[in-house]
C-alpha atoms as a PDB file:
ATOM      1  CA  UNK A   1      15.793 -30.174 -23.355  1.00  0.00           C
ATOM      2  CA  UNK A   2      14.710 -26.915 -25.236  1.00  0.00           C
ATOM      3  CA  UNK A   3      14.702 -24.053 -23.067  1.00  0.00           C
ATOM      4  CA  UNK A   4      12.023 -21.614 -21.843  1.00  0.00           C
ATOM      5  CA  UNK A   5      11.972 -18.189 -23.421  1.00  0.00           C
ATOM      6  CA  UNK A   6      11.274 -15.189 -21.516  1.00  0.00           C
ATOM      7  CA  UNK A   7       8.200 -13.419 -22.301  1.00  0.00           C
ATOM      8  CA  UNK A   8       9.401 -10.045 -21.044  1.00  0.00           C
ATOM      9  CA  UNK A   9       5.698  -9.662 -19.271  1.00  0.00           C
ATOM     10  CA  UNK A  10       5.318  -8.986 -15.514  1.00  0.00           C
ATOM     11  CA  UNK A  11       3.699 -11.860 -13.767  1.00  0.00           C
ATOM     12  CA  UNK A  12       3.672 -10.717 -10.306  1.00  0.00           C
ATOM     13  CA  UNK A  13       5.634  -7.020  -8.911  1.00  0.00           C
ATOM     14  CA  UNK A  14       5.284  -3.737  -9.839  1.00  0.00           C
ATOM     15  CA  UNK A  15       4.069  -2.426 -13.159  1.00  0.00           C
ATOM     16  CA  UNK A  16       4.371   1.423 -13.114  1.00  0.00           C
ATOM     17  CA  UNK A  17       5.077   3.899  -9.907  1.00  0.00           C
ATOM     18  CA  UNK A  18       4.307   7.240  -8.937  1.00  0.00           C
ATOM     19  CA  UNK A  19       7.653   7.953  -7.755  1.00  0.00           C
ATOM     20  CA  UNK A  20       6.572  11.750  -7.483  1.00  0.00           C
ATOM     21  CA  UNK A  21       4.059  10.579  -5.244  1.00  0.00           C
ATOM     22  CA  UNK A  22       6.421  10.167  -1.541  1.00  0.00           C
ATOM     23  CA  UNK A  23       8.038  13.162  -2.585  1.00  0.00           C
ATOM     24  CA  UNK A  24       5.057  15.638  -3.122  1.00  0.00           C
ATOM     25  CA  UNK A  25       3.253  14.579  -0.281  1.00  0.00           C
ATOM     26  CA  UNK A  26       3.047  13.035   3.333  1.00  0.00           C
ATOM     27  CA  UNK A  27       1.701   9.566   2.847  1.00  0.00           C
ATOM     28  CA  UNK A  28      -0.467   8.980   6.043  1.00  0.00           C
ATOM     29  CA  UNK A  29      -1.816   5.619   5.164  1.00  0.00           C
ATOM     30  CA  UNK A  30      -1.829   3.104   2.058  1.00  0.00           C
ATOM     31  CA  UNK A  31      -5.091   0.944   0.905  1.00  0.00           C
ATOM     32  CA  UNK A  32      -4.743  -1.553  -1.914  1.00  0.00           C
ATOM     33  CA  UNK A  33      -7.461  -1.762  -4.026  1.00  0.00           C
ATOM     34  CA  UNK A  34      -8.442  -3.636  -7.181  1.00  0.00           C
ATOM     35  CA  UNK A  35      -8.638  -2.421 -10.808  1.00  0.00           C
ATOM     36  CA  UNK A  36     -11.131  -2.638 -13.285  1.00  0.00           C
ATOM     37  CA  UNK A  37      -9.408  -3.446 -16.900  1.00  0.00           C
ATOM     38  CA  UNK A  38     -10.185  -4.675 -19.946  1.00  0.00           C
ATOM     39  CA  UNK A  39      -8.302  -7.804 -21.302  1.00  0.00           C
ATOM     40  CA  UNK A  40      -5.971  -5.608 -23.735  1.00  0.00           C
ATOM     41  CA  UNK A  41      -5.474  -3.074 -21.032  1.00  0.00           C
ATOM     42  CA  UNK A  42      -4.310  -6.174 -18.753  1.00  0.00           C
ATOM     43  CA  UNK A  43      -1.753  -7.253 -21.489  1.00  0.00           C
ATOM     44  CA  UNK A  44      -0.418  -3.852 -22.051  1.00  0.00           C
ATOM     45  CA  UNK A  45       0.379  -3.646 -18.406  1.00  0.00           C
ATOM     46  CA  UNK A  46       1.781  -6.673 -18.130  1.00  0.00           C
ATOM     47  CA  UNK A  47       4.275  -5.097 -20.507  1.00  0.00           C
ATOM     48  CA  UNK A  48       5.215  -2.382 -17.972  1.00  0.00           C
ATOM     49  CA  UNK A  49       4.643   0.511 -19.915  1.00  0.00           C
ATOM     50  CA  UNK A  50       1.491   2.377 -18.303  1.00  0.00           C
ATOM     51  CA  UNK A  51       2.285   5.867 -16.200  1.00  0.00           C
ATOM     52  CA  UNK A  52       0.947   7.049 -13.414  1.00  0.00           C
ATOM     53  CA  UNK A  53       2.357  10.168 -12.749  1.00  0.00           C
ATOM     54  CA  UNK A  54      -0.106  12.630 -13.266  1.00  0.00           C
ATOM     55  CA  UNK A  55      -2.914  10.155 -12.205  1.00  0.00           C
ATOM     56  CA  UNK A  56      -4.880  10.939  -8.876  1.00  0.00           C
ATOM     57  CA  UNK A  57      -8.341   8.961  -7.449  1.00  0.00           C
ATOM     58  CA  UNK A  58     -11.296  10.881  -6.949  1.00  0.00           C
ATOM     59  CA  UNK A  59     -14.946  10.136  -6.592  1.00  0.00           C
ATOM     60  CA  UNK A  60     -17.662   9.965  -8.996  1.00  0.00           C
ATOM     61  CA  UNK A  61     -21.205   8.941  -7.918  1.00  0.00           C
ATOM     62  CA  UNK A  62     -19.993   8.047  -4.389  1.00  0.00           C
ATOM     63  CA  UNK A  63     -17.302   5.274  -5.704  1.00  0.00           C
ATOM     64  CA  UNK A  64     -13.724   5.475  -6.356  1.00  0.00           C
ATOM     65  CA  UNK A  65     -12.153   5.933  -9.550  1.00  0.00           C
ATOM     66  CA  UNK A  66      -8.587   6.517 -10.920  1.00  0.00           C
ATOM     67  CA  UNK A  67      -8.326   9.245 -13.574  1.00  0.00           C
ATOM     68  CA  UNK A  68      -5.435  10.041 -16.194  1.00  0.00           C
ATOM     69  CA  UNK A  69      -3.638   6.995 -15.487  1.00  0.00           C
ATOM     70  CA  UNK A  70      -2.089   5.963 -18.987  1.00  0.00           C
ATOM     71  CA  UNK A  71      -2.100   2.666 -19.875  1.00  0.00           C
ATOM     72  CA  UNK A  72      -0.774   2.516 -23.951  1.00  0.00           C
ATOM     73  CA  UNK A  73      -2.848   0.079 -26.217  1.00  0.00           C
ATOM     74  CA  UNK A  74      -1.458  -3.510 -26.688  1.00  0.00           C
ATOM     75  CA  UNK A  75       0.107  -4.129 -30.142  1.00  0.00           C
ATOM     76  CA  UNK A  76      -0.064  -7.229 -30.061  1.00  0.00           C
ATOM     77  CA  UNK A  77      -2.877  -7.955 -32.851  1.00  0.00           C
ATOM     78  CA  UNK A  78      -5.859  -7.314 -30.742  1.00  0.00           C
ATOM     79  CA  UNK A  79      -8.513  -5.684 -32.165  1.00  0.00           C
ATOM     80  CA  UNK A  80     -10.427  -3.980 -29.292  1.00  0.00           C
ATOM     81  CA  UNK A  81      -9.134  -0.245 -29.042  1.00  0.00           C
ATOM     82  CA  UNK A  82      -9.606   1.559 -25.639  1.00  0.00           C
ATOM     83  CA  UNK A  83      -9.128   4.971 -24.325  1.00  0.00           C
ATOM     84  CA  UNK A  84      -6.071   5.035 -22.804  1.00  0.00           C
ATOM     85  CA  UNK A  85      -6.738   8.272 -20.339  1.00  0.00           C
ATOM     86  CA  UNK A  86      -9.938   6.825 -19.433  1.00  0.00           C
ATOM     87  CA  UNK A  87     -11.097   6.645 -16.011  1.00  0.00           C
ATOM     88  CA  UNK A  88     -10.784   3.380 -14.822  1.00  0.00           C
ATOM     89  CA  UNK A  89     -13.076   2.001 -11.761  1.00  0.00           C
ATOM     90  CA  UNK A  90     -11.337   1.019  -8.219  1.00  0.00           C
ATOM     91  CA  UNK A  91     -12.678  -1.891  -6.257  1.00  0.00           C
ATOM     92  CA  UNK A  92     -13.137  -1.059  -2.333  1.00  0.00           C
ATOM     93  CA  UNK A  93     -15.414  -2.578  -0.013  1.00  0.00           C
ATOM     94  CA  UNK A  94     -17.921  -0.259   1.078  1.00  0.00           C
ATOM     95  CA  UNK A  95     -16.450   0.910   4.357  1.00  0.00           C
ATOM     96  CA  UNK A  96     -12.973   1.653   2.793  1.00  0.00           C
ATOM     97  CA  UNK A  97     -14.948   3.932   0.542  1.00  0.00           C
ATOM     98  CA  UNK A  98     -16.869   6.007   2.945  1.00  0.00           C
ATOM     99  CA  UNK A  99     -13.849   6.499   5.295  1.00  0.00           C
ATOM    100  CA  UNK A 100     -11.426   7.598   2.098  1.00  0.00           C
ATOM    101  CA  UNK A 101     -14.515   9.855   0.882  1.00  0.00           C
ATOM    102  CA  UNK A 102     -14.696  11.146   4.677  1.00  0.00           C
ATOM    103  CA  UNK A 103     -11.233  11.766   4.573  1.00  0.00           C
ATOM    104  CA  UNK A 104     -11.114  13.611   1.846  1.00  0.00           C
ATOM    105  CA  UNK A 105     -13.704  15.867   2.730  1.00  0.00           C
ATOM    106  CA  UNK A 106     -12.905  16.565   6.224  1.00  0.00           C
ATOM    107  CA  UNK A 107      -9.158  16.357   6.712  1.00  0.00           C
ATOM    108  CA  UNK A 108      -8.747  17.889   3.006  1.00  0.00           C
ATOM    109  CA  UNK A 109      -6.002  14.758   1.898  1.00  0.00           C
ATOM    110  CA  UNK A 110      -5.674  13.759  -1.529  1.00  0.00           C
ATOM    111  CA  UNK A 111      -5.750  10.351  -3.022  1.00  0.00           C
ATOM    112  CA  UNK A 112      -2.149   9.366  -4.310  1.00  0.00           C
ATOM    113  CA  UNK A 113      -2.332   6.481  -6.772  1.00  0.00           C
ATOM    114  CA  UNK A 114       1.400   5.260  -5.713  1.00  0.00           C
ATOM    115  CA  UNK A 115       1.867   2.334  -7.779  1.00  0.00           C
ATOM    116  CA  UNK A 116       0.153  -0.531  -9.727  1.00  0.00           C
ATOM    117  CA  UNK A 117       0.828  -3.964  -9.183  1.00  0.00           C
ATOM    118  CA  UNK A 118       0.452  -7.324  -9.988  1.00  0.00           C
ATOM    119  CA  UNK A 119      -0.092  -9.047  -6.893  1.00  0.00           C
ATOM    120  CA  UNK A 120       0.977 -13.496  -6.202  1.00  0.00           C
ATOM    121  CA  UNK A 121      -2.306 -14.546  -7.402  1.00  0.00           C
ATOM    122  CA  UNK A 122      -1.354 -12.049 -10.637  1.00  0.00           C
ATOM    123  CA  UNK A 123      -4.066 -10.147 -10.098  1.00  0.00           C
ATOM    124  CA  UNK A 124      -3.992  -6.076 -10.905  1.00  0.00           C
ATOM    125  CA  UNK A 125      -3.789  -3.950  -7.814  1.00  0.00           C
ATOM    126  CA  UNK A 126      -3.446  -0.094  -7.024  1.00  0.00           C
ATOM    127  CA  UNK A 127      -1.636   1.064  -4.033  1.00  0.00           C
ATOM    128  CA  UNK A 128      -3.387   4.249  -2.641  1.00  0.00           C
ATOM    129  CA  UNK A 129      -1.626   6.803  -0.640  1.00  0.00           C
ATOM    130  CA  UNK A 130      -3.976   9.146   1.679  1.00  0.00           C
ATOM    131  CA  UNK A 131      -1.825  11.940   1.547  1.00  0.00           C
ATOM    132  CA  UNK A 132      -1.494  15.479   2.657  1.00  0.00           C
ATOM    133  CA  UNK A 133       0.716  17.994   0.423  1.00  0.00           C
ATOM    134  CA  UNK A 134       4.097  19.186   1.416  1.00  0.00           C
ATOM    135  CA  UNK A 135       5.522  22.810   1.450  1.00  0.00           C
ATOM    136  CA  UNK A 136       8.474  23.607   0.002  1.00  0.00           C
ATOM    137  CA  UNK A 137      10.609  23.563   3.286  1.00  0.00           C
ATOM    138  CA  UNK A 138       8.986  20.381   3.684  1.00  0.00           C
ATOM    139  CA  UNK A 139      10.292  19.225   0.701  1.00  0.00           C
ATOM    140  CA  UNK A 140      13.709  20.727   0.891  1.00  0.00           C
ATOM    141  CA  UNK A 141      14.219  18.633   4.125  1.00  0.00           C
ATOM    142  CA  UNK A 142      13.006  15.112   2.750  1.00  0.00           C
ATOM    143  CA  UNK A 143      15.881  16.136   0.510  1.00  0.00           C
ATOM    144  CA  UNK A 144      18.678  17.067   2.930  1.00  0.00           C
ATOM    145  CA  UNK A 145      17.431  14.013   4.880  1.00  0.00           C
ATOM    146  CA  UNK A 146      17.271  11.453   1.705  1.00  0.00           C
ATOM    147  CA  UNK A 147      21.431  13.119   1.490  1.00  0.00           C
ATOM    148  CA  UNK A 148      22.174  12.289   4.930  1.00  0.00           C
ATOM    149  CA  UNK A 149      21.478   8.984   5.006  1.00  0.00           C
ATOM    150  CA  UNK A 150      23.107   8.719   1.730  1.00  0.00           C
ATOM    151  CA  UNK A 151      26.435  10.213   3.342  1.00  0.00           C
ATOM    152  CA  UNK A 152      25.824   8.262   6.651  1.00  0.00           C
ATOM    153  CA  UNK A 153      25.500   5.002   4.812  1.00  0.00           C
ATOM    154  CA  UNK A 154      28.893   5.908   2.608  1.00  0.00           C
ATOM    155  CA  UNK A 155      30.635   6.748   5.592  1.00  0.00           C
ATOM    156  CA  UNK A 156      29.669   3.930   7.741  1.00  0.00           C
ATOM    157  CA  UNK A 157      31.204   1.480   4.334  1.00  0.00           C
ATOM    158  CA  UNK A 158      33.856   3.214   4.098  1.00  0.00           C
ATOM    159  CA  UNK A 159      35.058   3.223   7.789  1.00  0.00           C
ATOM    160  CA  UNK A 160      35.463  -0.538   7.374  1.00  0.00           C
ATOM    161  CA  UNK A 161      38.165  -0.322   4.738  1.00  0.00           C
ATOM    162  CA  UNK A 162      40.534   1.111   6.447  1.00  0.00           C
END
């Protein structure tokens, strides 16, 4: 029986994170929303190689989009070419876009693009943070915390050995 070789591409799980994203700001509430791709855009995620770093959502003409997400081209013999900072279109339902636009405006959060996923049904998905930005204190504490429960978790191990 001749065995199955790995394609290397992501079926279903995460295909790039905003690790940045928890650290830079207070994540108040997540939304998944859908992602408008073309098919070589698809394939090069599938790959895992598309950032998201830098990215954040916005609005333009009252809908959501996600802007300077990069997504590389696919090499693999296709001959469409796409922009690979272009903005690309997020799919809400109508209320989910009103309250993130109200949000935005009133409470002054921003829209954290936290990762991109693949979800069972393989479809692409965007995980949205509504976030508000941390000081620098703020930040110095997620770290001494993040260290604690490093240390705690060492100790606690370790305290069975012996």
């Amino acid at each position: 029986m001749a065995e199955k070789k790995k394609s290397g591409m992501i079926s279903t799980g995460i295909a790039a994170q905003n690790r940045k994203g928890r650290f830079n700001y207070t994540i108040i509430e997540t939304i998944e929303a859908g992602l408008v791709l073309k098919g070589p855009e698809v394939k090069s995620l599938r790959l895992g190689r598309a950032t998201i770093n830098e990215a954040y959502a916005g609005d333009r003409n009252g809908e959501i989009w996600l802007f300077n997400s990069y997504i590389p081209e696919y090499q693999g013999g296709v001959l469409s070419r796409f922009d690979t900072r272009a903005p690309r279109k997020l799919l809400l339902h109508g209320k989910q876009v009103d309250k993130l636009l109200g949000a935005v405006a009133r409470d002054g959060v921003t829209l954290v693009p936290l990762d991109i996923h693949f979800n069972a049904r393989g479809v692409a998905k965007v995980t949205l943070g509504i976030g508000e930005g941390r000081k620098k204190a703020d930040k110095r504490q997620a770290i001494a915390d993040r260290d604690w429960q490093r240390d705690k978790a060492r100790l606690m191990r370790n305290k069975g050995r012996d």
